[in-house]
N, C-alpha and C. Protein backbone atom coordinates (compact mmCIF):
# COMPACT_ATOMS: atom_id res chain seq x y z
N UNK A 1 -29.99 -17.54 -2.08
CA UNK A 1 -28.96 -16.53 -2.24
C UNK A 1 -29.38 -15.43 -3.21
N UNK A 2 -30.37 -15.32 -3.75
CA UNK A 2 -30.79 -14.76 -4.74
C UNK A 2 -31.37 -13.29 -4.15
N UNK A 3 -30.75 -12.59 -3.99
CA UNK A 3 -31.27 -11.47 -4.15
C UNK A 3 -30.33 -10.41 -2.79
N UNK A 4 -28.96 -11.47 -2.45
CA UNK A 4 -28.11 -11.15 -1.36
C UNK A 4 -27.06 -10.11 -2.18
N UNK A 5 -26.33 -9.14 -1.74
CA UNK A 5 -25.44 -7.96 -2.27
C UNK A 5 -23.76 -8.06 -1.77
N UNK A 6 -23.32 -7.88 -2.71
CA UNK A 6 -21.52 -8.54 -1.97
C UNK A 6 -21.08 -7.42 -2.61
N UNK A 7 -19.29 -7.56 -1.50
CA UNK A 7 -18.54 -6.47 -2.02
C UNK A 7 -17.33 -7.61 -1.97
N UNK A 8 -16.27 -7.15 -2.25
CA UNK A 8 -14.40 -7.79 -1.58
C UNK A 8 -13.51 -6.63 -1.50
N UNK A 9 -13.57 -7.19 -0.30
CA UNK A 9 -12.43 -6.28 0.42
C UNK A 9 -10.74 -6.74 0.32
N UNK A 10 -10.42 -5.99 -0.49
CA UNK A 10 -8.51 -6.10 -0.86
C UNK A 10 -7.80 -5.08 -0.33
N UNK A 11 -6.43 -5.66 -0.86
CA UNK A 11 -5.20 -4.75 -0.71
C UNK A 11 -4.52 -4.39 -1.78
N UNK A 12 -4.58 -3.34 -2.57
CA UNK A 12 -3.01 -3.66 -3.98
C UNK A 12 -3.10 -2.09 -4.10
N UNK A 13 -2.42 -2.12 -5.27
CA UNK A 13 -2.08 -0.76 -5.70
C UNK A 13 -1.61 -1.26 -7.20
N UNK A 14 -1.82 0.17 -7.95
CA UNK A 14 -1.86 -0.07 -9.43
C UNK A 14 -0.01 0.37 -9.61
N UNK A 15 0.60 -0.82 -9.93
CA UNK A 15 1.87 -1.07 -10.21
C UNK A 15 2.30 -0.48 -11.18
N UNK A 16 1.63 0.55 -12.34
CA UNK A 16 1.88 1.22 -13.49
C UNK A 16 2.17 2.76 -12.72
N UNK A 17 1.56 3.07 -11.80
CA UNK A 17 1.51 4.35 -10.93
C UNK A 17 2.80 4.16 -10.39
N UNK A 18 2.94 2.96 -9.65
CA UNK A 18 4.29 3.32 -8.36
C UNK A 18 5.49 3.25 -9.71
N UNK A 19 5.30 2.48 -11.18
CA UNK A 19 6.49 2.44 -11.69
C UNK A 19 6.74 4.13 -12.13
N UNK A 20 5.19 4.90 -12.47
CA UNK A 20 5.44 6.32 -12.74
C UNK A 20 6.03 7.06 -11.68
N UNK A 21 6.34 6.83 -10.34
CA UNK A 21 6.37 7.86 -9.36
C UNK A 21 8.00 7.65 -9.09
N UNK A 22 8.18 6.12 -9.57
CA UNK A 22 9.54 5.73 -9.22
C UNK A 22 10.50 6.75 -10.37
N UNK A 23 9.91 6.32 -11.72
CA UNK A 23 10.51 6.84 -12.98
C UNK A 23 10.90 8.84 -12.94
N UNK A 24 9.74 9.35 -11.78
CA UNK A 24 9.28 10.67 -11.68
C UNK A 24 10.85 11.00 -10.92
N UNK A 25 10.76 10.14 -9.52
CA UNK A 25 11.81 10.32 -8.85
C UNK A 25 13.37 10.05 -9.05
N UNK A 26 13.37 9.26 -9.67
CA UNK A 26 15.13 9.23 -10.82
C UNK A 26 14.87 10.55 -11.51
N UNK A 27 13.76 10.79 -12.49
CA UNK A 27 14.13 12.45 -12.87
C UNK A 27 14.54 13.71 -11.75
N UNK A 28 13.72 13.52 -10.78
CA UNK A 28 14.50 14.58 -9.67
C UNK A 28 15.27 14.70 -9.42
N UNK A 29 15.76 13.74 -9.11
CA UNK A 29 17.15 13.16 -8.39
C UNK A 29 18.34 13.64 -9.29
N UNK A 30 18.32 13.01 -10.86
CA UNK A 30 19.07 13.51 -11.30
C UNK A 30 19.38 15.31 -11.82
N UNK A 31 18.34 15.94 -12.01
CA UNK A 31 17.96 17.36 -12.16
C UNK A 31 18.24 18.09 -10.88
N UNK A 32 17.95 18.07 -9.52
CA UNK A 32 18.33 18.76 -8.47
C UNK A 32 19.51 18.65 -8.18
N UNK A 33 19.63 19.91 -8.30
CA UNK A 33 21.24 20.63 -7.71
C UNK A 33 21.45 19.75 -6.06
N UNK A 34 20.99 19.82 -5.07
CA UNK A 34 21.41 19.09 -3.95
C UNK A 34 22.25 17.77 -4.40
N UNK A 35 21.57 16.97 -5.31
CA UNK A 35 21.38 15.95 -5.21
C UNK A 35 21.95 14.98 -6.39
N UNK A 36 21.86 15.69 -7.21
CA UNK A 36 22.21 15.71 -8.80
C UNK A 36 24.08 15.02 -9.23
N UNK A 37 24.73 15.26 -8.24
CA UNK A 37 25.95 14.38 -7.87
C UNK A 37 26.57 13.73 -7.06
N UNK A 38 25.27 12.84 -6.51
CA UNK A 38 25.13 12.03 -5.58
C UNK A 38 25.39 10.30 -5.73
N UNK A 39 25.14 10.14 -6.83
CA UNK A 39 25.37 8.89 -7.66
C UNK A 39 23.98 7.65 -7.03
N UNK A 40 22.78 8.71 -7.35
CA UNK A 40 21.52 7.65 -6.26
C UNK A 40 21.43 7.03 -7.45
N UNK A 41 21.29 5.28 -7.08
CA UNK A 41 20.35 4.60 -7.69
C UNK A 41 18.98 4.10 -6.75
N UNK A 42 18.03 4.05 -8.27
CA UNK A 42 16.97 3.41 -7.28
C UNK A 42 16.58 2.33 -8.36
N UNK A 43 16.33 1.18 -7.94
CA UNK A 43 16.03 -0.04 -8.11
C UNK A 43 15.27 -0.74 -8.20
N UNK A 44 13.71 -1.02 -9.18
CA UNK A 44 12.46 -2.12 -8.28
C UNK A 44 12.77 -3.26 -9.13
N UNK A 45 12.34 -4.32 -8.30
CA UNK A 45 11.56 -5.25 -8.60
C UNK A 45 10.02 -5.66 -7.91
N UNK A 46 9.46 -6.49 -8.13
CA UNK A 46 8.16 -7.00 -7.94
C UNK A 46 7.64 -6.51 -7.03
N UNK A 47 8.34 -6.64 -5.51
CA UNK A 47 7.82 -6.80 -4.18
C UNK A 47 8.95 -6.31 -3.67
N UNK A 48 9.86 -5.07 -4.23
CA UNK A 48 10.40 -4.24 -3.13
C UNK A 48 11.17 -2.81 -4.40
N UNK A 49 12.08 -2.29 -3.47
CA UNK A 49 12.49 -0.79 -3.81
C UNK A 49 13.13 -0.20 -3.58
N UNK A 50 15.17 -0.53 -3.85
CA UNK A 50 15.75 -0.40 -3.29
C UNK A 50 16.98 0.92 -3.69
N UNK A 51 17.09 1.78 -2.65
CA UNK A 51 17.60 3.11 -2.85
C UNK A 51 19.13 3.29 -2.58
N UNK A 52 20.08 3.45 -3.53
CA UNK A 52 21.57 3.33 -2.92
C UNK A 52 22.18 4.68 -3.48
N UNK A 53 22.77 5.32 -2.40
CA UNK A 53 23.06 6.69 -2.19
C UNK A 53 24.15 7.07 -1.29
N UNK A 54 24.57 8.19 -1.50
CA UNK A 54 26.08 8.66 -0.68
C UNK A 54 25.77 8.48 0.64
N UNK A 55 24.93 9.31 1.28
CA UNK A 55 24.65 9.30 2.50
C UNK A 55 23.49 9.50 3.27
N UNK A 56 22.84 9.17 4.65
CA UNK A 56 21.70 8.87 5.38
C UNK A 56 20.75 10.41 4.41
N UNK A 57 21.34 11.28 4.98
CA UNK A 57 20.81 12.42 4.57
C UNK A 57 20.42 12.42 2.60
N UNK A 58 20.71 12.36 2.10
CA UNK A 58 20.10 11.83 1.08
C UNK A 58 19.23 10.86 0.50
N UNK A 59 19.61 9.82 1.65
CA UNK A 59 18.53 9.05 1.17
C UNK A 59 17.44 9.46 1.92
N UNK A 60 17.43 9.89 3.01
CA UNK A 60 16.28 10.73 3.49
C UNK A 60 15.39 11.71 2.52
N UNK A 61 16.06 12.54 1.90
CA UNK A 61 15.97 13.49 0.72
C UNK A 61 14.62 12.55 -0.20
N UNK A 62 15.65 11.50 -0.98
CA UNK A 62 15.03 10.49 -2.25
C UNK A 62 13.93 9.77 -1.52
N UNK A 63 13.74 9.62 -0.25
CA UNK A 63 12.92 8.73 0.01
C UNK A 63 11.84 9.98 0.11
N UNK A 64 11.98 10.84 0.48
CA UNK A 64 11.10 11.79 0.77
C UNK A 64 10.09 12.28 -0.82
N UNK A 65 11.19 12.36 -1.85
CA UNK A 65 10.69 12.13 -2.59
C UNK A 65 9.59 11.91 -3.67
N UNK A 66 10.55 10.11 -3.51
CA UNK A 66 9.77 9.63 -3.85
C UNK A 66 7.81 9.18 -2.81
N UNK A 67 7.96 9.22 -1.66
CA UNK A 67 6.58 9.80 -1.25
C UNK A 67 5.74 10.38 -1.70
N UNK A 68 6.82 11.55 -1.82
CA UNK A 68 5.49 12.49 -2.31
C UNK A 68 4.69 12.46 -3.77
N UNK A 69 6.15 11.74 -4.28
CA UNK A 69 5.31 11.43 -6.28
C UNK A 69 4.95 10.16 -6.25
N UNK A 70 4.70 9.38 -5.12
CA UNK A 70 3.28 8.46 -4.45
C UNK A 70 2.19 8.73 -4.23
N UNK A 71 2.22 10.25 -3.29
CA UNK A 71 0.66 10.81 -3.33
C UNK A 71 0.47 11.46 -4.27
N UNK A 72 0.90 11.91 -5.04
CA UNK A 72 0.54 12.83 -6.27
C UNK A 72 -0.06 11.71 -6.97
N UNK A 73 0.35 10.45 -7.23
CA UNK A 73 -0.77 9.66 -7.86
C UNK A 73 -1.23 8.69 -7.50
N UNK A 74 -1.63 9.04 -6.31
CA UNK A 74 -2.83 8.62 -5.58
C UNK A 74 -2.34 6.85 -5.04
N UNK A 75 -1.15 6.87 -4.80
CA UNK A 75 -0.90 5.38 -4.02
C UNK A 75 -0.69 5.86 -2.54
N UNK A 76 -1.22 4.81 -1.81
CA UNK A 76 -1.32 5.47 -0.13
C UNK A 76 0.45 4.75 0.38
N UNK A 77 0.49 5.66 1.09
CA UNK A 77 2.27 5.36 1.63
C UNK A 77 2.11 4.33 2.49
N UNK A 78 1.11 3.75 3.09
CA UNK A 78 0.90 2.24 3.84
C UNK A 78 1.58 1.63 2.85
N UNK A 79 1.29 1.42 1.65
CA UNK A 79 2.30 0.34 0.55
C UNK A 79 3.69 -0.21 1.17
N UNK A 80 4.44 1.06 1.44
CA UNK A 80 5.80 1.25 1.69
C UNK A 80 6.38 0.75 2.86
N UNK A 81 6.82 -0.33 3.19
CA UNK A 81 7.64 -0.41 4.61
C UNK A 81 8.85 -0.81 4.38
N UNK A 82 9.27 0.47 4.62
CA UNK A 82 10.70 0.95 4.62
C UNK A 82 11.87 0.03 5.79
N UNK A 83 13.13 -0.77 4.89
CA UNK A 83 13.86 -1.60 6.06
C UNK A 83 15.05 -0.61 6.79
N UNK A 84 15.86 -1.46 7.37
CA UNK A 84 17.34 -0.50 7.75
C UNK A 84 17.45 -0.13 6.78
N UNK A 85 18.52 1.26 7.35
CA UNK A 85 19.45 1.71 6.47
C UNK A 85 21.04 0.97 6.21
N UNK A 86 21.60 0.69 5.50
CA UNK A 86 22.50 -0.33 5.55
C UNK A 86 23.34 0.06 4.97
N UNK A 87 24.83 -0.30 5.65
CA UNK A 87 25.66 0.35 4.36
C UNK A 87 26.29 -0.59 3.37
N UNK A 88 26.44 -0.09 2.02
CA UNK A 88 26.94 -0.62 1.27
C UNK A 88 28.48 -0.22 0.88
N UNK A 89 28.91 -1.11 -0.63
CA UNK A 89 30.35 -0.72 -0.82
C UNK A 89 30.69 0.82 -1.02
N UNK A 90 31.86 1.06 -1.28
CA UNK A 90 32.68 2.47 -0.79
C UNK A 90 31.59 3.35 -0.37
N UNK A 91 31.43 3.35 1.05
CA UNK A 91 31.08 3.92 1.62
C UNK A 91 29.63 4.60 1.25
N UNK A 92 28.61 4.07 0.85
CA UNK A 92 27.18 4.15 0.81
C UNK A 92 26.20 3.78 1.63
N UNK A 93 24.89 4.16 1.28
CA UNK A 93 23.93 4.27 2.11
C UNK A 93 22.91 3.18 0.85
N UNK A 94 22.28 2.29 1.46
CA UNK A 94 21.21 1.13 1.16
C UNK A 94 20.51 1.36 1.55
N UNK A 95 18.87 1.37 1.37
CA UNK A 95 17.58 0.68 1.90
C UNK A 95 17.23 0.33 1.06
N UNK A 96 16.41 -1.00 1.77
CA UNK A 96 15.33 -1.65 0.53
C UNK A 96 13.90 -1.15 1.54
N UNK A 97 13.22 -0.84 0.30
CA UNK A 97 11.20 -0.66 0.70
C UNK A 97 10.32 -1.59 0.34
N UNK A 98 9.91 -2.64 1.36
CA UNK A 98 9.20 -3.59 0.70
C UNK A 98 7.89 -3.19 0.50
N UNK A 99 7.40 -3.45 -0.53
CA UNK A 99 5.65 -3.24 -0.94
C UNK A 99 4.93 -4.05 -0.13
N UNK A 100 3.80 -3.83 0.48
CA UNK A 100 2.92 -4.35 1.31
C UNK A 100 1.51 -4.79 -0.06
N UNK A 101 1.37 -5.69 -0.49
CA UNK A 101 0.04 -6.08 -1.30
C UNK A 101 -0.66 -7.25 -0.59
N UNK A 102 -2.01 -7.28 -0.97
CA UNK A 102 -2.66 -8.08 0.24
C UNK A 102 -2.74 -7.77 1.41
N UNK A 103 -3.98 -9.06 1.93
CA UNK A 103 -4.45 -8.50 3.25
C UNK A 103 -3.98 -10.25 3.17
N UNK A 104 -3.26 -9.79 4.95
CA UNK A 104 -2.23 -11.04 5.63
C UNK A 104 -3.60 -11.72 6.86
N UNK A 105 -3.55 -13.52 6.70
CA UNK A 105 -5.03 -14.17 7.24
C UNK A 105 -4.76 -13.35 8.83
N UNK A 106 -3.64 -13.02 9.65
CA UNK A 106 -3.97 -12.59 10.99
C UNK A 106 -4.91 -10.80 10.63
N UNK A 107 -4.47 -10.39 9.79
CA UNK A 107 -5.38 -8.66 9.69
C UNK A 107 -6.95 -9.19 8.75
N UNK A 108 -7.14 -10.38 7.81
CA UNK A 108 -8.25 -10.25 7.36
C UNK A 108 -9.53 -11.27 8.73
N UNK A 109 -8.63 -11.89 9.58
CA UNK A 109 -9.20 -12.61 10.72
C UNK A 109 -10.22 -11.08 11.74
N UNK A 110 -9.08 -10.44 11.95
CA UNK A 110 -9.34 -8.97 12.94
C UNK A 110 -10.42 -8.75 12.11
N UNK A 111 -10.40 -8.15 10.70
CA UNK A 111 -11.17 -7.57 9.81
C UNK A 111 -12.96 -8.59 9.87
N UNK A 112 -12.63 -9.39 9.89
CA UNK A 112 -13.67 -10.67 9.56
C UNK A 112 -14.21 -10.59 10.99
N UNK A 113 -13.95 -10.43 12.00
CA UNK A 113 -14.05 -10.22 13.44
C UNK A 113 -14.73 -9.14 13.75
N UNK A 114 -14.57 -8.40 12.95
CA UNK A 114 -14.48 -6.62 13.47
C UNK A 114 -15.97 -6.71 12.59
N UNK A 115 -16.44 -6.87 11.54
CA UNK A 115 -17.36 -6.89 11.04
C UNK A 115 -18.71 -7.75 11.72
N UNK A 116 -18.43 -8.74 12.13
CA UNK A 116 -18.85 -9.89 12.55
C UNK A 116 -19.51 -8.83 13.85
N UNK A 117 -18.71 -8.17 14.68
CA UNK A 117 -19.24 -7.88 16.40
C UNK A 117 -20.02 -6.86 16.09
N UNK A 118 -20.06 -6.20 14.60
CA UNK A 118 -20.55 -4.43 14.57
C UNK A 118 -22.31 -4.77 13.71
N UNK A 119 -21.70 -6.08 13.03
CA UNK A 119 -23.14 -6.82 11.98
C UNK A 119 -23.14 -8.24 12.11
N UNK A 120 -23.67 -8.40 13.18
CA UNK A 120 -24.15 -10.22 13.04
C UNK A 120 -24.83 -11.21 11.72
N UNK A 121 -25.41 -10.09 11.35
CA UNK A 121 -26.34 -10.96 10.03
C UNK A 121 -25.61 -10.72 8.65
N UNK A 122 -24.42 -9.87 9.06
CA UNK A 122 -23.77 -9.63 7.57
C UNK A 122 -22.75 -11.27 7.57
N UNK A 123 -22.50 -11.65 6.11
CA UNK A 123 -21.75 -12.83 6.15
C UNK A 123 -20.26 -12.74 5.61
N UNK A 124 -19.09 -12.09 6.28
CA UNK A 124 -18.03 -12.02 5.75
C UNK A 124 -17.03 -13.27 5.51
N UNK A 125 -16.32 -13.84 4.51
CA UNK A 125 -15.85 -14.64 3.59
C UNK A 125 -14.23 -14.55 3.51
N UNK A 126 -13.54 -15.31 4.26
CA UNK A 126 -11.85 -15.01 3.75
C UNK A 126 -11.75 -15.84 2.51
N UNK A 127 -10.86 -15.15 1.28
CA UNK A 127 -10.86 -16.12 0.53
C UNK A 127 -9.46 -15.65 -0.41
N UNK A 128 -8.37 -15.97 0.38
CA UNK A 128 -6.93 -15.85 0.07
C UNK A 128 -6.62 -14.65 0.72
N UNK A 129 -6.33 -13.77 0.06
CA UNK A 129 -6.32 -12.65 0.07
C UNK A 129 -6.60 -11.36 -0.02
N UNK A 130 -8.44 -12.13 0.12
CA UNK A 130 -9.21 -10.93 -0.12
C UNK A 130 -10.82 -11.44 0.98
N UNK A 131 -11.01 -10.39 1.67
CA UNK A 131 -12.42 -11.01 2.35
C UNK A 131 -14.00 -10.40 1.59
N UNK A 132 -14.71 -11.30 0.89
CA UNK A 132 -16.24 -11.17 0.60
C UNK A 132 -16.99 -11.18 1.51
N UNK A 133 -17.54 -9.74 1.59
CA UNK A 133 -18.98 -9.48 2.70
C UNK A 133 -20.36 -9.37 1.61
N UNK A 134 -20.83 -10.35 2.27
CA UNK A 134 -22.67 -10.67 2.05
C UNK A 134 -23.52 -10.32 3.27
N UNK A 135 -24.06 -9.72 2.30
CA UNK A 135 -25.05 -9.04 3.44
C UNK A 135 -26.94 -9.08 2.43
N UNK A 136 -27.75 -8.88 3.23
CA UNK A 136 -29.15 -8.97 2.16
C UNK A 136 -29.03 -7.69 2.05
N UNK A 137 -28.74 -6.28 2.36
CA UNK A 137 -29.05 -5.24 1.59
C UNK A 137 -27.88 -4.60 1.71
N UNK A 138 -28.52 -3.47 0.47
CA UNK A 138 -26.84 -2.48 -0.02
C UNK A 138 -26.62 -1.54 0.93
N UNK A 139 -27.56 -1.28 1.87
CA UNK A 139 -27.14 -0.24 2.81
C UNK A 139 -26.59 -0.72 3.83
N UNK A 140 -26.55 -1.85 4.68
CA UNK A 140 -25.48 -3.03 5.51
C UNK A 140 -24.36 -2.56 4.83
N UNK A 141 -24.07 -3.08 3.36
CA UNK A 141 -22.76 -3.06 3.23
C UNK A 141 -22.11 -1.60 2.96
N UNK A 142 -22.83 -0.67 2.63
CA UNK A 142 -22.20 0.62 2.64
C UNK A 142 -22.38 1.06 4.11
N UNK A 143 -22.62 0.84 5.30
CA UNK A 143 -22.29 1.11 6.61
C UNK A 143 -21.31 0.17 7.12
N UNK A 144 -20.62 -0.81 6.81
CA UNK A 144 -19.90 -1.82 6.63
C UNK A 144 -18.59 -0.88 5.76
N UNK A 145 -18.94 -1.04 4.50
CA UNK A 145 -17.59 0.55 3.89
C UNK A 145 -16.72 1.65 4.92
N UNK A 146 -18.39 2.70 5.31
CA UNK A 146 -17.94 3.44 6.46
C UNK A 146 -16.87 2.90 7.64
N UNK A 147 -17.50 2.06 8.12
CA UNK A 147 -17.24 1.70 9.71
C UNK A 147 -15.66 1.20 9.27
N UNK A 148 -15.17 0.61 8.07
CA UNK A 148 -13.96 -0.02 7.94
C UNK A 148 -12.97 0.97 7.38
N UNK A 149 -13.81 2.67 6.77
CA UNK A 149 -12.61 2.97 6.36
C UNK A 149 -12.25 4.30 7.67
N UNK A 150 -13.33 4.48 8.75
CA UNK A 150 -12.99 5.00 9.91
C UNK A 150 -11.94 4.44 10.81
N UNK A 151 -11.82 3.05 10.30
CA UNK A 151 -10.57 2.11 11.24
C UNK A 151 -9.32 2.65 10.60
N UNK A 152 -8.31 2.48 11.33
CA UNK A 152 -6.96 2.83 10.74
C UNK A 152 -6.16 1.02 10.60
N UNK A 153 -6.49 0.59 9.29
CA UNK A 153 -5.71 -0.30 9.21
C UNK A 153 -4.21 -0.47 8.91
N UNK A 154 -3.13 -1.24 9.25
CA UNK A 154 -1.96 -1.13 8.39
C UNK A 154 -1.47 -0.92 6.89
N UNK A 155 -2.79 -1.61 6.25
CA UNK A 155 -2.56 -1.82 4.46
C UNK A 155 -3.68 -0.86 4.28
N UNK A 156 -3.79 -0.33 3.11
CA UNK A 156 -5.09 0.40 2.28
C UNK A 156 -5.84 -0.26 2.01
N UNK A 157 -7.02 -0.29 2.53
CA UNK A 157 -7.98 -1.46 2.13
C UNK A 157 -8.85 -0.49 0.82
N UNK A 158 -8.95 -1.49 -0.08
CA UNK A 158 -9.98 -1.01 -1.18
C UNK A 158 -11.19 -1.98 -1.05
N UNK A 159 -12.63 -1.30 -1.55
CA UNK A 159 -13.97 -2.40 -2.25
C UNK A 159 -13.74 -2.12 -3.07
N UNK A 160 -14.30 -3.59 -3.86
CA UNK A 160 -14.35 -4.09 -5.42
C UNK A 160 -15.25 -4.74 -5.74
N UNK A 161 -15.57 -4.98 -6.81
CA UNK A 161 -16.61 -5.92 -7.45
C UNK A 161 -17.92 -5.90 -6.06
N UNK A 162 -18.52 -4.40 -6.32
CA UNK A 162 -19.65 -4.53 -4.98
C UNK A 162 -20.95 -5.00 -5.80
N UNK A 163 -21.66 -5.34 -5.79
CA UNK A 163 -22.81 -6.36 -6.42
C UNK A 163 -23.98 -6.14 -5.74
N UNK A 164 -24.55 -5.17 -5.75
CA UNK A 164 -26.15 -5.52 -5.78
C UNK A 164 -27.28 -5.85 -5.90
């Protein structure tokens, strides 16, 4: 094994960012005239993100948003899968946005697959929630990089800890 080059291929996002974009978007919300006496709350915990507001059209507004002070710091909107809209008491508007983290074993299987038919001699690795590709040289795995970030996956895939 001595002298083989690895990367891991994940899913996450830096949770200090989405709490800045969330924190960004309560300042809007409350400062814009549209919107500003609307009575939005927005809500996180761990693994979701939930928006309660007068009506569809507003939360359209806040969700829009908050998007955009997602890409401003650099979290990809794959994160986000947005549920119904639901209504709540006197007459409000609900959604929850669940965060997508990790790569799920049916997308790192495809992934592990997809590598496998494009590089036979490369050795890709599921290992929870993250897949390790070994390969003997660094240029395999940076054509391996390419070829995976030309795919359009559901989650943002990041490399990490690449090792040569």
């Amino acid at each position: 094994m001595a002298g083989d080059c690895s990367f891991d291929i994940v899913s996450q996002f830096d949770e200090q960012e989405l709490l800045n974009a969330i924190d960004q978007t309560r300042r809007e919300v409350q400062t814009r005239y549209d919107l500003k006496d609307t009575k939005t709350e927005i809500s996180h915990s761990k693994d979701n993100i939930t928006i309660l507001t007068d009506s569809t059209l507003t939360l359209k507004n806040v969700r829009d948003i908050l998007e955009t002070k997602a890409v401003r710091r650099n979290l990809s909107l794959k994160i986000f899968k947005p549920g119904k809209e639901e209504p709540a008491a006197s007459s409000r508007v609900r959604q929850v946005i669940d965060l997508q983290q990790g790569i799920s074993q049916e997308l790192a299987k495809e992934i592990n697959k997809y590598i496998r038919d494009n590089y036979p001699k490369v050795r890709p690795q599921i290992q929870g929630d993250t897949i390790r590709v070994i390969a003997k040289s660094r240029d395999e795995l940076q054509a391996i990089i390419v070829l995976l970030k030309q795919k359009d996956y559901t989650v943002p895939l990041q490399f990490i800890n690449y090792r040569g």
